[in-house]
Protein backbone atom coordinates (compact mmCIF):
# COMPACT_ATOMS: atom_id res chain seq x y z
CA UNK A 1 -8.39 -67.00 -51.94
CA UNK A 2 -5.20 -67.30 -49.34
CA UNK A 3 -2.95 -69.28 -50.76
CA UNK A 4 -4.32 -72.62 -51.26
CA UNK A 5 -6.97 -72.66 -48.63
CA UNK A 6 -10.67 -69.95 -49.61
CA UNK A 7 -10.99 -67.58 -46.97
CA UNK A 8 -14.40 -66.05 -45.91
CA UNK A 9 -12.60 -62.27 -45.02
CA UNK A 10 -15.88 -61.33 -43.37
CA UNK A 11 -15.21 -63.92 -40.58
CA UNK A 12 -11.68 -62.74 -40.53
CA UNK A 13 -12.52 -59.54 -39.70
CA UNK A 14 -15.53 -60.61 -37.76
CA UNK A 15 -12.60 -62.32 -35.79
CA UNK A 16 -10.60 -59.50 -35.26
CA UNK A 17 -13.06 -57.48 -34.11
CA UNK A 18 -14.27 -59.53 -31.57
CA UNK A 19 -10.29 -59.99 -30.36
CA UNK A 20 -10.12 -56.09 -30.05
CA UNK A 21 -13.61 -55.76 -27.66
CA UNK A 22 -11.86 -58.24 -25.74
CA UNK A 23 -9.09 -56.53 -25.32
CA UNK A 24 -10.97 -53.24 -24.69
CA UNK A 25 -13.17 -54.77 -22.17
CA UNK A 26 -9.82 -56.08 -20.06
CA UNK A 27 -8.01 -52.90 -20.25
CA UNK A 28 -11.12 -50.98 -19.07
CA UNK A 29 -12.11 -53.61 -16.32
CA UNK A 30 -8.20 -53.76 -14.70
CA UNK A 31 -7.57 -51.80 -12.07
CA UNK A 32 -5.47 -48.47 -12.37
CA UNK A 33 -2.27 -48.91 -11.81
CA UNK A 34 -0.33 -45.73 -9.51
CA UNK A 35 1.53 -43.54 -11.89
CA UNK A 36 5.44 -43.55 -11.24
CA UNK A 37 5.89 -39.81 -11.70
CA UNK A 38 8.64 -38.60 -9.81
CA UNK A 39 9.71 -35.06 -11.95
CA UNK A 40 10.52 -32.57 -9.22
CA UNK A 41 9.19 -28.75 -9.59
CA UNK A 42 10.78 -25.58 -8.59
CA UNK A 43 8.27 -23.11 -7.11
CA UNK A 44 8.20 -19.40 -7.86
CA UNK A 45 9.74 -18.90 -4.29
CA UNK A 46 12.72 -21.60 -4.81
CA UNK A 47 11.25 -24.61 -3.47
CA UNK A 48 10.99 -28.27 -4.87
CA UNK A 49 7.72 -30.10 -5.14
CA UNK A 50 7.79 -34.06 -6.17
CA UNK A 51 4.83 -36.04 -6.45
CA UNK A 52 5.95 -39.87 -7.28
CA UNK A 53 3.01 -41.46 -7.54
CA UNK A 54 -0.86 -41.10 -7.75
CA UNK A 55 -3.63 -43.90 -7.26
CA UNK A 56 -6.91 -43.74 -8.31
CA UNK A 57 -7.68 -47.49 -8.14
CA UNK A 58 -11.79 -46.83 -9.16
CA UNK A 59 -14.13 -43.90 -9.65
CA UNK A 60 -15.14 -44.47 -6.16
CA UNK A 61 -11.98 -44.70 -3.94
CA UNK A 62 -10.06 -42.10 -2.75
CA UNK A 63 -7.06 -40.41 -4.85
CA UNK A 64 -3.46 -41.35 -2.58
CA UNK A 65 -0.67 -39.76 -3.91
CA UNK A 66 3.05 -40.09 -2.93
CA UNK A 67 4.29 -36.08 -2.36
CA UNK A 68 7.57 -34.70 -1.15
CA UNK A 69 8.51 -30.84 -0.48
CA UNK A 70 11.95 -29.70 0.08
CA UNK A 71 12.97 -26.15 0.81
CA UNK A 72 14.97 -23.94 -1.14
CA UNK A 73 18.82 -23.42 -0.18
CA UNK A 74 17.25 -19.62 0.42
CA UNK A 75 13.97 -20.27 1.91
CA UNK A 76 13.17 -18.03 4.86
CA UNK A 77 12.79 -19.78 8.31
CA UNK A 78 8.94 -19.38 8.02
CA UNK A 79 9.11 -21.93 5.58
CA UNK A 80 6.57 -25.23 5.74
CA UNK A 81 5.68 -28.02 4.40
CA UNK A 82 1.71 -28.16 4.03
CA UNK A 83 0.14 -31.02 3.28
CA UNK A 84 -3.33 -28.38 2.25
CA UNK A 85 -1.05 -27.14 -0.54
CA UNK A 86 -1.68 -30.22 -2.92
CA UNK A 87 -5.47 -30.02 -4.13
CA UNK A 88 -7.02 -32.55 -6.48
CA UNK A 89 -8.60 -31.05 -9.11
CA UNK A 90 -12.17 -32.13 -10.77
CA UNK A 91 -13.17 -31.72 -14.60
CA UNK A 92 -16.22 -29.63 -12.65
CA UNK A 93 -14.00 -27.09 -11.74
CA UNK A 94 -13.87 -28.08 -8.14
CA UNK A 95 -11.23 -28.89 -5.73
CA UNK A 96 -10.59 -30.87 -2.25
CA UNK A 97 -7.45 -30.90 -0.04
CA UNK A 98 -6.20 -34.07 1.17
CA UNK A 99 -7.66 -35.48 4.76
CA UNK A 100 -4.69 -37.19 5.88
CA UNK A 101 -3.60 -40.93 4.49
CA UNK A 102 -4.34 -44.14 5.14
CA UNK A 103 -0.92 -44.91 4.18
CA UNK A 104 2.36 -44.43 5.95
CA UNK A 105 4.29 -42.08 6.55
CA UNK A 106 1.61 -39.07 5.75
CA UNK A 107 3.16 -36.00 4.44
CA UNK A 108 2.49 -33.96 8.03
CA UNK A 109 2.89 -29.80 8.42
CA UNK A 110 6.55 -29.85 9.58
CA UNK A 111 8.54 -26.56 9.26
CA UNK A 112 11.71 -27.00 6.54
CA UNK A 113 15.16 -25.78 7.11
CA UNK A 114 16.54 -24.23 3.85
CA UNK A 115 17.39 -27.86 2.06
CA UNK A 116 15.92 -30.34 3.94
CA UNK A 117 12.63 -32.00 2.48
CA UNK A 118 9.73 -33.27 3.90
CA UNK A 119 7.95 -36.88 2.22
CA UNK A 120 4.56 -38.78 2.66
CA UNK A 121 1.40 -39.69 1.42
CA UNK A 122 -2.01 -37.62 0.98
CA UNK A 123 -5.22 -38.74 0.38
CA UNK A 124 -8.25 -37.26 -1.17
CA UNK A 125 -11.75 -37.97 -1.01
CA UNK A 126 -13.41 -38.66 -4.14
CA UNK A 127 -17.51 -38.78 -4.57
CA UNK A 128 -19.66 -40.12 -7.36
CA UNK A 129 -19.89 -38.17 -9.90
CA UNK A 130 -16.83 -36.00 -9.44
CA UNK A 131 -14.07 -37.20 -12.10
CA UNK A 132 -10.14 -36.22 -10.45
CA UNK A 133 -8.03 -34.91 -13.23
CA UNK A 134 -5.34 -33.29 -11.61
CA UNK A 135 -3.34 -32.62 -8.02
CA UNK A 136 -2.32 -28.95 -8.45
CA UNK A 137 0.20 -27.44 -6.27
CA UNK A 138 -0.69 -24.35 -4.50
CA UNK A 139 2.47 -21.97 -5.62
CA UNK A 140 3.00 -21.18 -9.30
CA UNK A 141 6.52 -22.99 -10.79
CA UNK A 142 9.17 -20.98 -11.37
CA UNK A 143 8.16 -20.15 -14.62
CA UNK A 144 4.76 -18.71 -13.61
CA UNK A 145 2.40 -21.65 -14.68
CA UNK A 146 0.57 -23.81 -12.56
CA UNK A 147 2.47 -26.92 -10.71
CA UNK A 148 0.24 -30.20 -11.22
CA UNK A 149 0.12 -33.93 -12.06
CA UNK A 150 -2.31 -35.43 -13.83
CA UNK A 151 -4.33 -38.19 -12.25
CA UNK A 152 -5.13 -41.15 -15.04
């Protein structure tokens, strides 16, 4: 007994539970939203990778992601930007570089003047079956592990 008023707690609960599979089947229905990610990493040979934001909006569709490469106050005058260096990452192991974007501007091979940067947009080519988990950078981080962001 509540208060004044018998309750039956089995329909409570009954209640509740249906409220949560509704809730489940929303949040697993909507659309992904692109991840804001924006923390810029320093490269093993000085230079700063950025990407702001990934994508994914189903299993099917291609991963875009927002990247930016700036060179190092040092960097020698062979250095690039390279759109190739960004890879998404599969939980199979695999890997694919991007093909360009659909979006504007796309992150082009440009060559980099010690400090200036270089920003677009990559996309990569997703097919059934293949779950993205990651966009790895090329170059180790300054601190010798692997540069990536996770794609959610």
């Amino acid at each position: 007994m509540l208060g004044k008023f018998p309750v039956d707690l089995t329909i409570v609960k009954s209640a509740a539970f249906r409220s949560l599979a509704a809730v489940i089947i929303l949040v697993c229905n909507a659309p992904a939203q692109a991840q804001h990610l924006g923390e810029k990493r320093t490269t093993s040979s000085g230079h700063v990778v950025t990407v702001y934001s990934i994508s994914w909006p189903t299993p099917l569709s291609s991963v875009s992601a927002d990247v930016e490469v700036c060179a190092g106050e040092n960097a020698p005058p062979s250095s690039f930007a390279f759109p190739s260096f960004f890879q998404v990452h599969f939980a199979d192991g695999g890997n694919i570089a991007s093909y360009g974007s659909k979006k504007q501007p796309t992150l082009e091979r440009i060559p980099l003047k010690p400090g200036q940067c270089a920003r677009g947009w990559l996309d990569f080519a997703v097919t059934s079956g293949q779950t993205a988990v990651s966009i790895r950078y090329h170059e180790v981080g300054a601190d010798k592990k692997p540069i990536e962001w996770s794609v959610k």
